[in-house]
N, C-alpha and C. Protein backbone atom coordinates (compact mmCIF):
# COMPACT_ATOMS: atom_id res chain seq x y z
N UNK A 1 87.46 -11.46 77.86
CA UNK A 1 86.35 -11.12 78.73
C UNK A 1 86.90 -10.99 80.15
N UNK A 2 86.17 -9.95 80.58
CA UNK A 2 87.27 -9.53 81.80
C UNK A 2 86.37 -10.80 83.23
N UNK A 3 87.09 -10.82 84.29
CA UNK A 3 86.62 -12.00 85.10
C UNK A 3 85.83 -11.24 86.11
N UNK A 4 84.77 -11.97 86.76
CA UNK A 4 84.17 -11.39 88.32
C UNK A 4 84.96 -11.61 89.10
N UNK A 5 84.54 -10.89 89.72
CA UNK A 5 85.21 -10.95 91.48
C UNK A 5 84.75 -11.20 92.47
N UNK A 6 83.41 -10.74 92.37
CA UNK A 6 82.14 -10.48 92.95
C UNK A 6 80.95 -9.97 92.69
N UNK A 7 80.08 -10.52 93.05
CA UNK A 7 78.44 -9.82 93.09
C UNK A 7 77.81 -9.16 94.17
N UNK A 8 77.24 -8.05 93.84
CA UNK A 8 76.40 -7.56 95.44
C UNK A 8 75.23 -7.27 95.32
N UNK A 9 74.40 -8.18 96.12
CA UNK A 9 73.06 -7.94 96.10
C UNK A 9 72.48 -6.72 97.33
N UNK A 10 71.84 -5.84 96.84
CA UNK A 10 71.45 -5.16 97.95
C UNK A 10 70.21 -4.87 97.86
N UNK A 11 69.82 -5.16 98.85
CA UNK A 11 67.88 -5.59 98.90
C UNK A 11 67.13 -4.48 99.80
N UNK A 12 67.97 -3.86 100.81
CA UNK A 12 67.53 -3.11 101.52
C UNK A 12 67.75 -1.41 100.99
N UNK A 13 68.02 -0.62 100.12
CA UNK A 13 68.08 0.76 99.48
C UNK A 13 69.48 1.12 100.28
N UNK A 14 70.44 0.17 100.53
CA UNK A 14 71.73 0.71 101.03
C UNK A 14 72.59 1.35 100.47
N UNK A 15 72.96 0.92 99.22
CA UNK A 15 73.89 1.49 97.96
C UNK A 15 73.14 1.99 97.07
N UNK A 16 71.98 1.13 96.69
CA UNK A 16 71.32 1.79 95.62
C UNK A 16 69.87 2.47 95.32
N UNK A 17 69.51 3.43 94.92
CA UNK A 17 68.61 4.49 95.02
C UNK A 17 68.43 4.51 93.48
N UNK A 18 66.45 5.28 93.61
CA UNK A 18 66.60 5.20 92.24
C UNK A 18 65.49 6.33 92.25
N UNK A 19 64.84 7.15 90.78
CA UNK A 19 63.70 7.87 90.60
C UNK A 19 62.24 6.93 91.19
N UNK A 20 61.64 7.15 91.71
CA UNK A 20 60.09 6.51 91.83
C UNK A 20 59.39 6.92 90.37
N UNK A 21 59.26 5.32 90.12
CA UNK A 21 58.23 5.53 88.37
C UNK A 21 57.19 6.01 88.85
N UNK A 22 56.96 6.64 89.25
CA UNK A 22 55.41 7.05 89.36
C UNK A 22 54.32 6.92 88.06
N UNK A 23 54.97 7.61 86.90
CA UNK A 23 53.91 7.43 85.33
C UNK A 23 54.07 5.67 85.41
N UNK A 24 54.84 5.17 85.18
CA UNK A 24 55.13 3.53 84.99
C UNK A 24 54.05 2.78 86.47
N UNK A 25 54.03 3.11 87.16
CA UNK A 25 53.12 2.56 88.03
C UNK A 25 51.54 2.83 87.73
N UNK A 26 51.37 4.04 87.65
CA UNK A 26 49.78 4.80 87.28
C UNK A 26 49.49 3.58 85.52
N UNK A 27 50.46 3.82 85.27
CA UNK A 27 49.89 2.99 83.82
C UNK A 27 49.04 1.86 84.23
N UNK A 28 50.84 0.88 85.14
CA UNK A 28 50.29 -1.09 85.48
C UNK A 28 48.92 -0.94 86.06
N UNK A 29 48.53 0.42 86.95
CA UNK A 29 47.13 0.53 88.09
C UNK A 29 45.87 0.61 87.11
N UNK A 30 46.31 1.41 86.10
CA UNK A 30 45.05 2.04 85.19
C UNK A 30 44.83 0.18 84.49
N UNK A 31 45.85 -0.29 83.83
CA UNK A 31 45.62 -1.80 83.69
C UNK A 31 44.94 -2.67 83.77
N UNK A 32 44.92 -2.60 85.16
CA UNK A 32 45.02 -3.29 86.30
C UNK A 32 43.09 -3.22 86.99
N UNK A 33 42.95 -1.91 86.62
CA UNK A 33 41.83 -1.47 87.27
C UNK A 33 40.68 -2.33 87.06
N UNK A 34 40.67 -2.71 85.51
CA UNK A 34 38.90 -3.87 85.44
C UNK A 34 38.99 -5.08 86.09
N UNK A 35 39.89 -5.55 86.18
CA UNK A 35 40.65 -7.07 86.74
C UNK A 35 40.39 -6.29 88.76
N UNK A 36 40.45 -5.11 89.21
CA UNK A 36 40.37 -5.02 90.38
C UNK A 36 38.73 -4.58 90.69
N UNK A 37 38.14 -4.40 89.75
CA UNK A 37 36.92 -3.87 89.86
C UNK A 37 35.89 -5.57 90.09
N UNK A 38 36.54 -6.05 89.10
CA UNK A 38 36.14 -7.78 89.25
C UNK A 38 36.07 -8.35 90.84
N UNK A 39 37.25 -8.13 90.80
CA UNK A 39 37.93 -8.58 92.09
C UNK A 39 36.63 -7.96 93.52
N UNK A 40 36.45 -6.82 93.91
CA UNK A 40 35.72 -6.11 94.49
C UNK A 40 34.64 -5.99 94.58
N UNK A 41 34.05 -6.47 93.25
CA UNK A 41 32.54 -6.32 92.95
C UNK A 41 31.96 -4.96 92.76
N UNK A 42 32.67 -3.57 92.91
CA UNK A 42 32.44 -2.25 92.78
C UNK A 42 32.96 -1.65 92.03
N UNK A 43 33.39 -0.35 91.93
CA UNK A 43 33.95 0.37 91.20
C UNK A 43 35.35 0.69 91.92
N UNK A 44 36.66 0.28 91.21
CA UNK A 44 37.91 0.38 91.65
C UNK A 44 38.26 2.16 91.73
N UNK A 45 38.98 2.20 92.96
CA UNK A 45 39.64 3.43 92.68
C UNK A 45 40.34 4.40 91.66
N UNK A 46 40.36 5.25 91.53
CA UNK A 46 41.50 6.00 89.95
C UNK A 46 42.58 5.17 90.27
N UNK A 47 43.37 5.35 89.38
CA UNK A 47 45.04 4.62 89.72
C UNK A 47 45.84 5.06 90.78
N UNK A 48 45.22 7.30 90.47
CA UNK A 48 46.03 7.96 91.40
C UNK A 48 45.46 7.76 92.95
N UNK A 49 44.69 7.14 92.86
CA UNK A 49 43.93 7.10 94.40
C UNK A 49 44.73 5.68 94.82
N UNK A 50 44.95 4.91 94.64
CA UNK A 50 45.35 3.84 94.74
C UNK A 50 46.92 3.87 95.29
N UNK A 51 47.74 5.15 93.92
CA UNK A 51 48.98 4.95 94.54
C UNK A 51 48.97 5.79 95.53
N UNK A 52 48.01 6.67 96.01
CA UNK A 52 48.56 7.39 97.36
C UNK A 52 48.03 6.72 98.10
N UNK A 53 46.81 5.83 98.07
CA UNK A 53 46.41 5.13 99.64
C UNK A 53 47.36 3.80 99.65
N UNK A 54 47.90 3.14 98.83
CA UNK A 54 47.98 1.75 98.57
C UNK A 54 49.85 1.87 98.59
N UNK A 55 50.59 2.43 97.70
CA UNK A 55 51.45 1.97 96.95
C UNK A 55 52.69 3.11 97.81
N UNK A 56 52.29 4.62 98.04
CA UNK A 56 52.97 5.04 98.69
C UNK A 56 53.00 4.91 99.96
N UNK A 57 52.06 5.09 101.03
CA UNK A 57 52.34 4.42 102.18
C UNK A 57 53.01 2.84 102.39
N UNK A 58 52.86 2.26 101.68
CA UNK A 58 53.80 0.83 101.58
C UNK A 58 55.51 1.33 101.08
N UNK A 59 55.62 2.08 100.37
CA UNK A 59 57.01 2.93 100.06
C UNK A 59 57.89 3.37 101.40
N UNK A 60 56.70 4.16 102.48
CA UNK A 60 57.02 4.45 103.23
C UNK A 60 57.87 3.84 104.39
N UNK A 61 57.09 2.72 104.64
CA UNK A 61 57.52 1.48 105.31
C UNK A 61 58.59 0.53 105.15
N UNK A 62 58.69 0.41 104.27
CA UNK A 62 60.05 -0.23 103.36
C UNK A 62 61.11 0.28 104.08
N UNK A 63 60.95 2.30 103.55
CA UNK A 63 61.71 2.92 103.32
C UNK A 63 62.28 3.08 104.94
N UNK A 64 61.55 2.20 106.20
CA UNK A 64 61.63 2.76 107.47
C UNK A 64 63.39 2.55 107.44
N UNK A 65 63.34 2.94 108.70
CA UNK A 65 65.09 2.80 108.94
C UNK A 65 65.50 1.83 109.79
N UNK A 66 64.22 0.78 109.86
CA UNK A 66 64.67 -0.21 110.69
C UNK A 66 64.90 -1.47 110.18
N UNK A 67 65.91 -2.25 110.64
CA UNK A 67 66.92 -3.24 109.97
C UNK A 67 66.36 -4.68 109.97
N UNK A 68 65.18 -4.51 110.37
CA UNK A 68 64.44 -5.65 110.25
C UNK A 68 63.91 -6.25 108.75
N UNK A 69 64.03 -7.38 108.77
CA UNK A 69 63.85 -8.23 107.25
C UNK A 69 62.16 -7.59 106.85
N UNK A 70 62.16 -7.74 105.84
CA UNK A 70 60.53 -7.09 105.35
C UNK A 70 59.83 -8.17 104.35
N UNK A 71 58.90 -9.10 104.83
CA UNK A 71 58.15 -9.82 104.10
C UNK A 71 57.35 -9.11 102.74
N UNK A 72 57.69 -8.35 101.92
CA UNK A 72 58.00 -7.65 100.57
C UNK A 72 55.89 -8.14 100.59
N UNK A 73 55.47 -9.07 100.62
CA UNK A 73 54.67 -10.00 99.97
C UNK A 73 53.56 -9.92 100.87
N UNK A 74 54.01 -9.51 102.31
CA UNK A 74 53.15 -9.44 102.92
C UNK A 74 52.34 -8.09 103.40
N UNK A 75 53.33 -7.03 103.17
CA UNK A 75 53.64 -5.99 103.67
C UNK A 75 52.81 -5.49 102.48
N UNK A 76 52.68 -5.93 101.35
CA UNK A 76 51.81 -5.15 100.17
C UNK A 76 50.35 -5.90 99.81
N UNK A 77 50.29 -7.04 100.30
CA UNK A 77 48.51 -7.15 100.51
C UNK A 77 48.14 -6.41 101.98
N UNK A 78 48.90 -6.05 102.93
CA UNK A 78 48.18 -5.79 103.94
C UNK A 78 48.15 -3.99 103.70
N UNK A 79 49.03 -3.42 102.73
CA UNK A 79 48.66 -2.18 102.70
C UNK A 79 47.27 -2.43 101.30
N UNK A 80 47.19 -2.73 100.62
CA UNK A 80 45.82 -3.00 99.97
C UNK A 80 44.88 -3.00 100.97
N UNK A 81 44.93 -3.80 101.76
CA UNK A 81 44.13 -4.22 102.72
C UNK A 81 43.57 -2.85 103.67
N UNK A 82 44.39 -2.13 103.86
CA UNK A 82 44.24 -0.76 104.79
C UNK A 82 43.97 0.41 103.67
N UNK A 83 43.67 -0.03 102.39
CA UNK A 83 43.00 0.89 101.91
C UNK A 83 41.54 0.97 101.34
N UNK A 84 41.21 -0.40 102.13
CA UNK A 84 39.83 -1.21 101.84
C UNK A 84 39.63 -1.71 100.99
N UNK A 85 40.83 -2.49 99.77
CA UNK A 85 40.51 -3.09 98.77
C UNK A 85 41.45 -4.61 99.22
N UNK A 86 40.47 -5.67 99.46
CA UNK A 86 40.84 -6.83 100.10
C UNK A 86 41.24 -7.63 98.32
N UNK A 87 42.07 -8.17 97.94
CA UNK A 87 42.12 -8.67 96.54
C UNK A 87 43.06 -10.50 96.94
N UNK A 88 42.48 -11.07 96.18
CA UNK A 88 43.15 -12.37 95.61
C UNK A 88 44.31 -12.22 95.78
N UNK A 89 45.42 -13.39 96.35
CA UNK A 89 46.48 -13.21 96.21
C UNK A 89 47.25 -13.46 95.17
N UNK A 90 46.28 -14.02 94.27
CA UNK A 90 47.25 -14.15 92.60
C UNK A 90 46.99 -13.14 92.16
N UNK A 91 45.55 -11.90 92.12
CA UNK A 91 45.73 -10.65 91.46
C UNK A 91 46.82 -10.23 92.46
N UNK A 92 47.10 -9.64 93.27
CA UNK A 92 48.60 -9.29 94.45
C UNK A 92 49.61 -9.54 93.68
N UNK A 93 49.50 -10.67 93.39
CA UNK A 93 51.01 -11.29 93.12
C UNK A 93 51.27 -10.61 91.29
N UNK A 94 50.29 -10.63 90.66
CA UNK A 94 49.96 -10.51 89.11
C UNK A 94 50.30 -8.56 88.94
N UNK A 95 49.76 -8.11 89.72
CA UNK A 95 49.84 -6.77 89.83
C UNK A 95 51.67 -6.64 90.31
N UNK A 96 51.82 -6.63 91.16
CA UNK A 96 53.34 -6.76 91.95
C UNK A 96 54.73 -7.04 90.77
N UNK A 97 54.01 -8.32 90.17
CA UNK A 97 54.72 -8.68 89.14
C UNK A 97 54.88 -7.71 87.98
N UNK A 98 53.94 -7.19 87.76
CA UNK A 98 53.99 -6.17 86.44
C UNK A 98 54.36 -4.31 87.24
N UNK A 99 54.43 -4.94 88.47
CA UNK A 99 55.05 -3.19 88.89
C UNK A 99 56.32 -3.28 88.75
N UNK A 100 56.92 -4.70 88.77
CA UNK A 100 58.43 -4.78 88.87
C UNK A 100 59.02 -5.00 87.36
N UNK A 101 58.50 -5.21 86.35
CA UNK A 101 58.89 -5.38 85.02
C UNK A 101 59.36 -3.54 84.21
């Protein structure tokens, strides 16, 4: 078995780049949607409404070019938040979790 040398974590999109799941996201949203409709008391957005008000503008930001650390956690209830859907931070966290699986 051959030996390490090293590990590299890269957290900020420096080395590594990837396709945006877009279908894999619309799925976890469509999911996701009665559990957010709960949450709201109304009728939740389509999925696709969600990832363009919610999920891509938060992409955007990430994606800024500035070298400042990014509270990952915070930065994605407050774009929920700016798309007028205020949610629980365990649905946040529950949703988040299954975007990253």
């Amino acid at each position: 078995m051959p030996s390490i040398d090293g590990v590299l974590f890269d957290y900020g999109r420096t080395l590594v780049t990837f396709t945006y799941p877009t279908d894999e996201l619309l799925r976890v949203l469509r999911e996701f949607r009665p559990r957010i409709e709960a949450a709201i008391a109304v009728r939740a957005p389509e999925a696709e409404t969600i990832l363009r008000d919610v999920l891509l503008p938060m992409e955007r930001y990430v994606d800024s070019t500035s070298e400042d650390e990014v509270d990952y956690s915070a930065v994605y209830g407050a774009s929920w938040e700016r798309a007028g859907l205020k949610l629980p931070d365990e649905l946040l966290h529950e949703i988040l979790d299954a975007e990253q699986q």
